[in-house]
Each structure stands twice: as C-alpha cells, then as structure tokens.
Protein backbone atom coordinates (compact mmCIF):
# COMPACT_ATOMS: atom_id res chain seq x y z
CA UNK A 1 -83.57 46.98 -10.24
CA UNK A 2 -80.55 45.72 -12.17
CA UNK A 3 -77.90 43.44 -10.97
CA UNK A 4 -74.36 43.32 -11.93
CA UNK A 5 -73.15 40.18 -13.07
CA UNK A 6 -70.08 38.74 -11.29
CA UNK A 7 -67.89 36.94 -13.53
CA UNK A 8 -65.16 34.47 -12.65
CA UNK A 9 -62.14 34.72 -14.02
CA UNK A 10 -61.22 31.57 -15.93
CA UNK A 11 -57.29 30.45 -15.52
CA UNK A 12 -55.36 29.54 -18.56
CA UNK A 13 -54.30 25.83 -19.33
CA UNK A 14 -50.78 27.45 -19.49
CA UNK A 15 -51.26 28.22 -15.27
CA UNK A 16 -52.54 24.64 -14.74
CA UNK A 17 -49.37 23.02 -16.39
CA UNK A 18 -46.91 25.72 -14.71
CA UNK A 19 -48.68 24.42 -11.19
CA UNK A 20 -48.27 20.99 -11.99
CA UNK A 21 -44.62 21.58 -13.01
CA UNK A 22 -43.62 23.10 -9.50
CA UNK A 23 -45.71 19.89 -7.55
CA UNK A 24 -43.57 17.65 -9.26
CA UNK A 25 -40.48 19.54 -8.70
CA UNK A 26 -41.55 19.81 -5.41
CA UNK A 27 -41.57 15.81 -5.38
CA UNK A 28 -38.32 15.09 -6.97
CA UNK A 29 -36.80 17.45 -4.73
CA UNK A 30 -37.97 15.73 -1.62
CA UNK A 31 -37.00 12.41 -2.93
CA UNK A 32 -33.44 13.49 -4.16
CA UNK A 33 -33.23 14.87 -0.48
CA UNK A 34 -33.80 11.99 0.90
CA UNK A 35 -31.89 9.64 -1.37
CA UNK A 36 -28.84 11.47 -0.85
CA UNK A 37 -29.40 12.25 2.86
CA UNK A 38 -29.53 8.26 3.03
CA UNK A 39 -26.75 7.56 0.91
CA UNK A 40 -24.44 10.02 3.01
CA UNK A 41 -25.25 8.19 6.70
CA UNK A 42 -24.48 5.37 4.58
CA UNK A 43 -21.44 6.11 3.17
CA UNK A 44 -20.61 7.66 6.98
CA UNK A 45 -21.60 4.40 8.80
CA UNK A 46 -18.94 2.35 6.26
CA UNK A 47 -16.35 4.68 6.39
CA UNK A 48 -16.56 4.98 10.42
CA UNK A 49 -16.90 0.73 10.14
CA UNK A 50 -13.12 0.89 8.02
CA UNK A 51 -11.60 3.47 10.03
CA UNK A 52 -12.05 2.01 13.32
CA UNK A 53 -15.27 3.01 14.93
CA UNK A 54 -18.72 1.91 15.67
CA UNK A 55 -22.38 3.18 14.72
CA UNK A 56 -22.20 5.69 17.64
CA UNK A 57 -18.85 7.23 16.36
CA UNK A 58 -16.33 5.49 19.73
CA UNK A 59 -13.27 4.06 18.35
CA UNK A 60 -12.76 0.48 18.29
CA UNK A 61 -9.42 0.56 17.76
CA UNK A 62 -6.80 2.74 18.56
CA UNK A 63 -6.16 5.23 15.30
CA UNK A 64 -5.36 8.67 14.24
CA UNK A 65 -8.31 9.42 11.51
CA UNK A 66 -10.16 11.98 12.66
CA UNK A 67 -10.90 14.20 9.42
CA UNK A 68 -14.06 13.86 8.45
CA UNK A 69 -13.95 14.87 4.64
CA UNK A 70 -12.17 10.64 4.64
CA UNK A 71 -15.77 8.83 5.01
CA UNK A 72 -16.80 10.08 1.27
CA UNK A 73 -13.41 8.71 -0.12
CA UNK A 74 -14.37 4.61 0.65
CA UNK A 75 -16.49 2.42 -1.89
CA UNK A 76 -17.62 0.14 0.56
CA UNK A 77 -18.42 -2.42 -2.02
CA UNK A 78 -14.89 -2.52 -3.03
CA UNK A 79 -13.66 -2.96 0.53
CA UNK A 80 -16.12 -5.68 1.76
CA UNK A 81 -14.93 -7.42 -1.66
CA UNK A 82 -11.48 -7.04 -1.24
CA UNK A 83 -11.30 -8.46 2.33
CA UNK A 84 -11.95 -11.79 1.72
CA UNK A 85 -9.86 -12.06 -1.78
CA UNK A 86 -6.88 -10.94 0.09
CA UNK A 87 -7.64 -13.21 2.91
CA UNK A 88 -6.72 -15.85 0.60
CA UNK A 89 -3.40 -14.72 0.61
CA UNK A 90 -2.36 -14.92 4.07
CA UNK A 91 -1.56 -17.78 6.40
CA UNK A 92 -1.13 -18.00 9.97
CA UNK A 93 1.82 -19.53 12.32
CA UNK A 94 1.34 -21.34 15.31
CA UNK A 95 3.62 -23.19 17.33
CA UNK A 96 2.89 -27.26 17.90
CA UNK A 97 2.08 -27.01 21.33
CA UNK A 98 -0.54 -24.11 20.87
CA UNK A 99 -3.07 -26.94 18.92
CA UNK A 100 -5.48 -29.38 20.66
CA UNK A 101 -5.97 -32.75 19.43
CA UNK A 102 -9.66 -33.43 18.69
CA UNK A 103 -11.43 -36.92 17.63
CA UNK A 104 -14.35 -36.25 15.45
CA UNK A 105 -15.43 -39.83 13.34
CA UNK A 106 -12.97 -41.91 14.62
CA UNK A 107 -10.24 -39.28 12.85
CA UNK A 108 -8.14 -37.10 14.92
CA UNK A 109 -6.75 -33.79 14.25
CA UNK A 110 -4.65 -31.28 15.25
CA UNK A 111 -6.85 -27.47 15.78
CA UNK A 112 -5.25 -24.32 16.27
CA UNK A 113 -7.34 -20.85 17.43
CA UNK A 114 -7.02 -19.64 13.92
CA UNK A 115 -7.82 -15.72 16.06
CA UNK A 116 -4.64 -16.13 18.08
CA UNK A 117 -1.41 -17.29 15.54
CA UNK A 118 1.76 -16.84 16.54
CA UNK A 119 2.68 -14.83 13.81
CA UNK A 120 1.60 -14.49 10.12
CA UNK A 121 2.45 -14.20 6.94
CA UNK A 122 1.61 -13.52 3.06
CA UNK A 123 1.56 -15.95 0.03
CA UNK A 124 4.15 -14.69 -2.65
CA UNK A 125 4.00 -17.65 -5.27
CA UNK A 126 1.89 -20.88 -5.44
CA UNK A 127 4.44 -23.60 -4.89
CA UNK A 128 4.88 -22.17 -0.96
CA UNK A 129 6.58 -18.93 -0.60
CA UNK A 130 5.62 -16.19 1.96
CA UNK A 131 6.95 -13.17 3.28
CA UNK A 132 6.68 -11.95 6.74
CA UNK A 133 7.68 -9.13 9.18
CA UNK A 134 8.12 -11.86 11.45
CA UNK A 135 11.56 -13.25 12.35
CA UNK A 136 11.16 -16.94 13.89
CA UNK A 137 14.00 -18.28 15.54
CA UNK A 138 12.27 -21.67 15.60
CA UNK A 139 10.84 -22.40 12.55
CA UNK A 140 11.73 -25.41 11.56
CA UNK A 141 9.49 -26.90 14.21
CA UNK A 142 6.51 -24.40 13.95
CA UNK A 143 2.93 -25.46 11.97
CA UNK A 144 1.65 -23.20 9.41
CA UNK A 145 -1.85 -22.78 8.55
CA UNK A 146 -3.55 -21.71 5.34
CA UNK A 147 -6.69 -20.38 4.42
CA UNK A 148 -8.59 -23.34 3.32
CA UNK A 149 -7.27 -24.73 6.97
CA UNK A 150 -4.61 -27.36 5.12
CA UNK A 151 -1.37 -27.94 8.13
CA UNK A 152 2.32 -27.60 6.55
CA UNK A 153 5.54 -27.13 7.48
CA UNK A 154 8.35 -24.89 7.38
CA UNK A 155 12.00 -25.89 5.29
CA UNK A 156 13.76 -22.64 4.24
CA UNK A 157 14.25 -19.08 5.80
CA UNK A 158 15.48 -15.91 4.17
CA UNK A 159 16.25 -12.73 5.86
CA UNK A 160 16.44 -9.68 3.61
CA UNK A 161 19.20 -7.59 5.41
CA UNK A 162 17.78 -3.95 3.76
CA UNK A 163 14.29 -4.21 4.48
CA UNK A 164 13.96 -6.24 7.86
CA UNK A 165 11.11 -8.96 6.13
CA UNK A 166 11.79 -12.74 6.11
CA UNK A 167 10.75 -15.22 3.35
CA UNK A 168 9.95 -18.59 4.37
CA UNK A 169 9.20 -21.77 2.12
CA UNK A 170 6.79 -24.49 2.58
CA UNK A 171 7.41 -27.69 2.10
CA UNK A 172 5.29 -29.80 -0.36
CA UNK A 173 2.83 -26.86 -1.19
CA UNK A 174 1.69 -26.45 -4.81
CA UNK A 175 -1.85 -24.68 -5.00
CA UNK A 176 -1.51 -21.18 -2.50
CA UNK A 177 -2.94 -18.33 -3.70
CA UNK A 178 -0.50 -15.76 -4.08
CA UNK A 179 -0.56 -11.67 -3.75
CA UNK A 180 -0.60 -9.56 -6.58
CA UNK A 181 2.40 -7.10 -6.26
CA UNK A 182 1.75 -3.44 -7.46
CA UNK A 183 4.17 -0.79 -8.25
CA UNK A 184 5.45 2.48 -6.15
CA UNK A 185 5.00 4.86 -8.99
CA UNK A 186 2.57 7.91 -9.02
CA UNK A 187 0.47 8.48 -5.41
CA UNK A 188 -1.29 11.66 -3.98
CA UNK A 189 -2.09 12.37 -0.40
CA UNK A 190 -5.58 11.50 0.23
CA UNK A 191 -5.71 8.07 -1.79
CA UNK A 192 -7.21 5.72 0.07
CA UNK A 193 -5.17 1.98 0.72
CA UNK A 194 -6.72 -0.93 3.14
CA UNK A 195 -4.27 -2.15 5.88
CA UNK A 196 -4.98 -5.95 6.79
CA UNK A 197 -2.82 -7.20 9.63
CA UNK A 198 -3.42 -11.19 8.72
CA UNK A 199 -5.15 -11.80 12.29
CA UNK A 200 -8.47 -10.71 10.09
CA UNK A 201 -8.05 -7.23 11.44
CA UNK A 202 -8.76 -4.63 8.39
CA UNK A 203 -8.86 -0.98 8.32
CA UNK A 204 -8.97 1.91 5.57
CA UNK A 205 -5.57 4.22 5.63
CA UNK A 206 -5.08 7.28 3.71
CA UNK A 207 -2.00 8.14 2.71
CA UNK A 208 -1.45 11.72 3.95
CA UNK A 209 1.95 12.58 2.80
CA UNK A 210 4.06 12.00 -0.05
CA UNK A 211 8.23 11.93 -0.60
CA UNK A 212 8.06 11.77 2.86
CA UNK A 213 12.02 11.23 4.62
CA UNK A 214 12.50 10.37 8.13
CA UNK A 215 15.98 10.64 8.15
CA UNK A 216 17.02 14.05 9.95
CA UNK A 217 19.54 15.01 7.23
CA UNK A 218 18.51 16.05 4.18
CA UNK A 219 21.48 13.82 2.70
CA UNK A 220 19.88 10.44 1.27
CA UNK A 221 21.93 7.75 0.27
CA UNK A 222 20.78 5.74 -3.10
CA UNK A 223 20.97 2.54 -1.70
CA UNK A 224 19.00 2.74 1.51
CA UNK A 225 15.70 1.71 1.96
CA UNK A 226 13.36 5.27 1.61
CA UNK A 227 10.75 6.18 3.80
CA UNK A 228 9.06 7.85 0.85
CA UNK A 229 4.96 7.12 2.75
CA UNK A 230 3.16 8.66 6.01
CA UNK A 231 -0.11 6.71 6.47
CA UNK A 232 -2.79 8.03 8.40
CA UNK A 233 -3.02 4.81 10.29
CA UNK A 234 -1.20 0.99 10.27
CA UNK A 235 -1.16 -1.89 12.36
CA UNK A 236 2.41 -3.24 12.94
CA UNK A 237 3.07 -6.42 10.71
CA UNK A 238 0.34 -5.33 8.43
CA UNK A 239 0.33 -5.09 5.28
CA UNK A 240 -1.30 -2.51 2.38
CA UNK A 241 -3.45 -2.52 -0.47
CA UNK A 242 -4.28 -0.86 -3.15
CA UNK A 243 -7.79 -0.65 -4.45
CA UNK A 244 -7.60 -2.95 -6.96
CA UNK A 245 -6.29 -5.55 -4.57
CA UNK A 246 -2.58 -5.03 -5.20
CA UNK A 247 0.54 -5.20 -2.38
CA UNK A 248 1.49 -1.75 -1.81
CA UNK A 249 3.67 -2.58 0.87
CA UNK A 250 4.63 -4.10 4.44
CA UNK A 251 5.20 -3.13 7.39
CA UNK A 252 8.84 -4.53 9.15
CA UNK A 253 9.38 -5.11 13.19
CA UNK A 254 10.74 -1.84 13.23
CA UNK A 255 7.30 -0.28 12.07
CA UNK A 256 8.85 0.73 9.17
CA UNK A 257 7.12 0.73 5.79
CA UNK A 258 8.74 -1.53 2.95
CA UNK A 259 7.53 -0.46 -0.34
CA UNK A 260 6.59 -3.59 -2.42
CA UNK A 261 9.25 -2.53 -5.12
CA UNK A 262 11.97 -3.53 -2.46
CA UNK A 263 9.70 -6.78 -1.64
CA UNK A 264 10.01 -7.77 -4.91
CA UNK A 265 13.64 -6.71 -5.91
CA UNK A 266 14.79 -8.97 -2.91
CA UNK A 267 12.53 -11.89 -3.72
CA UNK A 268 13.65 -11.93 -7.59
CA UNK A 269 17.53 -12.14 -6.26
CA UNK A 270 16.57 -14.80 -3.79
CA UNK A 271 15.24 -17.42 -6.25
CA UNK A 272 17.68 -16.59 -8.90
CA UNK A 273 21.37 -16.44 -6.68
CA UNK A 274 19.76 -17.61 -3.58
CA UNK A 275 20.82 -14.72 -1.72
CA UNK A 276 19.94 -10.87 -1.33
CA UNK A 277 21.72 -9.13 -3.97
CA UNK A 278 20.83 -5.68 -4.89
CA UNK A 279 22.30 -3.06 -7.72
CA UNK A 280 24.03 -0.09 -5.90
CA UNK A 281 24.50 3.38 -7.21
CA UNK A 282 26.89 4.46 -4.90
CA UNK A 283 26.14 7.92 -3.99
CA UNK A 284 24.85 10.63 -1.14
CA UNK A 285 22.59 13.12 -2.36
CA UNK A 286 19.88 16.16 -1.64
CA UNK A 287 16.53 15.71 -3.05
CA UNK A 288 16.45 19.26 -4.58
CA UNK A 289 12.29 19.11 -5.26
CA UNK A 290 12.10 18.90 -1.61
CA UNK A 291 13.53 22.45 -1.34
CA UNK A 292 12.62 25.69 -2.08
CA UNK A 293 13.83 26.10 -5.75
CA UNK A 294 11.61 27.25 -8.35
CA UNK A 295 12.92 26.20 -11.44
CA UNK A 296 15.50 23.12 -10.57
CA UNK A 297 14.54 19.46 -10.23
CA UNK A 298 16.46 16.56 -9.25
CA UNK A 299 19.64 15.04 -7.38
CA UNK A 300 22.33 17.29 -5.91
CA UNK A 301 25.25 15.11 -5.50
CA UNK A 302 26.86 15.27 -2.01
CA UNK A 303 28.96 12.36 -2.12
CA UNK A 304 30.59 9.27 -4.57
CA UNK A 305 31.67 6.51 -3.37
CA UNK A 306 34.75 5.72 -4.81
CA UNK A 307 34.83 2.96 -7.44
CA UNK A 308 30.73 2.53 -7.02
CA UNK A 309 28.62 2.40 -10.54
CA UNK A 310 27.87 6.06 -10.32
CA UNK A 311 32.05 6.86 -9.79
CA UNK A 312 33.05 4.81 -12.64
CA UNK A 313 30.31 6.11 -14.80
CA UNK A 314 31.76 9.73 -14.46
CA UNK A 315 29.73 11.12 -12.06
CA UNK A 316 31.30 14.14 -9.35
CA UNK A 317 29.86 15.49 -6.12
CA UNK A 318 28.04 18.89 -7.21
CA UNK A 319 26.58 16.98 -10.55
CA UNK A 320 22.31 17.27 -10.50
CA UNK A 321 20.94 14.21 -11.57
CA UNK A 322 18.45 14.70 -14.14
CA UNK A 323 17.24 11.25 -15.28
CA UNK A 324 17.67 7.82 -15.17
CA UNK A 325 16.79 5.95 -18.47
CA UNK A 326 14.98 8.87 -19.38
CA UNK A 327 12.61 8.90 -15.85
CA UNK A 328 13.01 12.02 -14.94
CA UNK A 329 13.59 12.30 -10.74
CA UNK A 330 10.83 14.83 -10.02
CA UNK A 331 9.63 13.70 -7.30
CA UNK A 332 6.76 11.25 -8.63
CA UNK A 333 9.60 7.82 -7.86
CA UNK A 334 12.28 8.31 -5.84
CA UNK A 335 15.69 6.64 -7.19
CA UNK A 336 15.81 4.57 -4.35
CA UNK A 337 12.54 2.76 -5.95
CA UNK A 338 13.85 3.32 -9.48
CA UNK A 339 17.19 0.75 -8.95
CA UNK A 340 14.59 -1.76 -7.60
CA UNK A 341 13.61 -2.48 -11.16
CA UNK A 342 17.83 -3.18 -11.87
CA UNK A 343 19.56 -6.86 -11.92
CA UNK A 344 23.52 -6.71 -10.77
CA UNK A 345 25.35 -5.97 -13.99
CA UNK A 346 22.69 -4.21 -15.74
CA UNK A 347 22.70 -0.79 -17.28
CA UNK A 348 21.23 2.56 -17.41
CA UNK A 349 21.71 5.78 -18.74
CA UNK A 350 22.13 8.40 -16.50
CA UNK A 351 21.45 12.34 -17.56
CA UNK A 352 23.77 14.67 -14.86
CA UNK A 353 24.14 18.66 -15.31
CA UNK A 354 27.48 19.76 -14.62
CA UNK A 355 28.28 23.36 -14.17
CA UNK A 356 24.95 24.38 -16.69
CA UNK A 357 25.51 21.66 -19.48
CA UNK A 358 24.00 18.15 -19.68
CA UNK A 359 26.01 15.13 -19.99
CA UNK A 360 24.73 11.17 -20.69
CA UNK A 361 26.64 8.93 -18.88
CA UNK A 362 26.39 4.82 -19.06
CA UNK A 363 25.89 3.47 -15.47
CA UNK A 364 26.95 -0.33 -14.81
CA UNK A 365 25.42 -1.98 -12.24
C-alpha cells in the first residue's frame, strides 16, 4: 500500500514582512486615531472655555457664537498666556467709600473688592496715563487701583469728542505697564481677537465682517469715526486684542467700536497741544468697492466742503479717489483710518480720476 505524502506549503519571508507591515500600520493607525480624537475634544473644551460655555456645552455668558467650525481657530496656549500679560495693563476704579479699612500688624489699609470696580481702565504710557470708555463726573475724588494692588489718585481728564473714550492721568505714577497699540491695516473675517472687559472677564471674538458701515447712507464722511468691524461677540467697555497681545480697539458707552488708530491719533494730539486736534479732509463720499462694479475701486466724491484740505487741493464732487500717498483705497484701510496716521499741517499726495484721466494733487492738512 502506498501513501501520498502531504506537503506543507512553506510561506515566503516576503509574506511574513508584508504581515508585519499591515500590524504595524494597523497600530499607528489606532494611535493617530486616538491622538487626534484627543486633541480635537481638547481643542473643543478650550474653545467652548473662550467663547463662553462650560464642559457640557450651556453658555456662561450671554453670546452670539454658535458656529462650530470657531473651536479649531483658538491656540489655547496663546490665550491662557495672553490673559495675564494684558492684565497688567488694566486698572480698576473705585470710589473712597466702596473700601474697608483693615488693621493687619499694627498697619492699616484701605481694601477695595478688586471683582466689583466702579469702572476701569487701560494703561497707555508708564508715567500714569489710561484710557477708558468710562466718563467720571467725579474723579478727582475717586481711588484707582493697579495691578500689583498700589492706591493712586486721579489729576487730569480728557474727553476725546470723536470717539466717546476719556484719558485720565495719575498722579505720581512712574512704573505702569502700558498696552502695546497695533495697527487697523489688513483683517479677514474669521480672525480670531480676545475681548477682556478689565473686571477679569475674557472671551475669544471673531471678527465676522469686514468694511463693515452702520450708517444707513451709503454717503461717508472722511472725518467721522468708521464703523469699519462686526465682532461676533463684545462686552461693553471691553477692549480687543490681537494675538500677539496688541490693542485692536475699544469699545465706547455707546457700544461702539473705536479702532486703536483713532486711540492713538487722539492721544498723540493730547500730549503734544493738550487738546484733541485731528487732520480733516473735508469731504462726503461713496465707497465704490462696496458696490457692484467690476473693474472700479475707490472714492466717489459726493461732496467738498468748501475751503477744507481736499477743496483747496483741487478736488470736485464726481472726482474717484484713487490713492493717498500712494495707498491705494481698496478696501484693505479705509481713509477714515488712513488720516489717523496725519499731524495738522502735514501733507499728502492725493491721486483723483477726473472724467477718465488721473491727476496728483498736494493735500494740506
């Protein structure tokens, strides 16, 4: 009798390695699943922190975020670093009454509930000036707080007329740490800002639309303050942030944003002529990138003001302004923001079209 021999078939070293291969594929996969599974509730539990909610998703305070695609656009290391840098640079107001005297080692001192101020403000140089959106009809006899708890006292008030904000001035103050101002220049919807409103409330706002006008006329004139800015959410007498830890802006009484350029137009007059003394264009116009024109940028012309800069410098009603020292007004500043960077009897060239041509024309301030 004869028996067949069964032979088993041998696999190639080639099929072991190709095995192995998919296992550890198989592994990095599961790991990169959960890494980035993690990373995302994460990135979802920060983002609902900034934007006003808890773990469970409730709001904690009142706001109008409700997109979802926001929570990827916050580095939460960069906000839980900028909150207490900026901190630095606000102090609170409290009237004298609002303190209790308490003895502690035979020393007594005045405390004030640093979570209930009267109003607040922001540090704009070292040697004691703030701004605020706060107008205090008492000052003189009201106690101001800074962040390394140090008491002093109020002994000069400025009230900008265009943009609503006050400047104050401590007396005897020498070693504040002071904001750094930023520039209105080139923003998208969607960039993220961080709104602190000085009581240690702070928030992440988006900024969800751009050359955005609240006037009801499409008419602007150059010399008002522009609501260029929507923000997805703001406290009132807040202020924003860029980022990099830079003033964007402020919020007035009237909850109206005031773009830092304006802050620091107003604050540069105030130390140098001791009043509020901005340059003035002089004219009404029609922001034509706002329209529907293909192939036309620029300022339609409604109105001069007769004997303004822009009337002596040649410009007529129905001109287009092009350019203003060769920044060309397409939307990215608006020349509202532009003649914040001017000084009273400065000047610019201006680049108008008139009836097809270009002219240059010399603009003094």
């Amino acid at each position: 009798m004869k028996f067949k021999t069964i032979h088993k078939k041998k696999f190639s070293s080639d099929f072991w390695w190709w095995l192995l291969a998919i296992l550890v594929n198989l592994v990095l996969s599961l790991i990169w699943f959960k890494y980035f599974f993690t990373l995302g509730q994460a990135d979802l539990l920060a983002s609902a922190a900034l934007s006003g909610q808890n773990i469970g998703g409730l709001p904690m305070t009142t706001n109008k975020l409700t997109d979802l695609k926001h929570a990827v656009a916050i580095d939460y290391n960069e906000a839980a670093s900028l909150w207490p840098l900026l901190s630095e640079s606000s102090v609170k107001i409290f009237r004298p009454q609002d303190g209790v005297s308490v003895t502690i080692g035979g020393k007594t001192d005045k405390l004030f509930n640093l979570d209930k101020p009267l109003a607040t403000a922001w540090v704009v140089t070292s040697d004691g000036w703030l701004v605020s959106s706060y107008d205090l009809a008492d000052w003189l006899d009201l106690v101001v707080v800074s962040n390394d708890h140090k008491i002093y006292s109020i002994d000069k008030k400025s009230a900008d007329p265009l943009t609503g904000l006050v400047f104050y001035h401590l007396k005897g103050v020498n070693n504040l740490t002071p904001l750094k101002l930023g520039e209105n220049s080139w923003h998208r919807p969607g960039q993220l800002f961080y709104n602190l409103d000085g009581r240690g409330g702070f928030q992440a706002a988006w900024l969800e639309k751009n050359n955005y006008n609240q006037e009801e006329s499409l008419i602007v004139n150059s010399d008002s303050l522009r609501q260029r800015w929507q923000f997805s959410t703001t406290w009132p007498h807040s202020a924003l942030f860029t980022g990099k830890g830079e003033l964007f802006g402020i919020v007035n009484k009237e909850d109206e944003f005031v773009p830092v350029n304006y802050i620091k137009s107003g604050f540069t007059s105030l130390l140098s002529d001791n009043t509020f003394q901005r340059v003035s264009l002089g004219v009404d116009y029609i922001d034509l990138n706002q329209l529907s024109l293909s192939n036309q940028y620029g300022l339609l012309i409604d109105q001069v003001m007769k004997d303004s800069p822009a009337d002596k410098a040649g410009v007529k009603a129905g001109d287009i302004l092009l350019s203003i020292d060769e920044i060309n007004l397409d939307t990215e500043v608006s020349i509202n923001e532009i003649l914040q960077h001017y000084r009273p009897r400065s000047r610019a060239s201006l680049v108008v079209q008139r009836a097809g041509q270009n002219y240059q024309l010399t603009c003094q301030f």
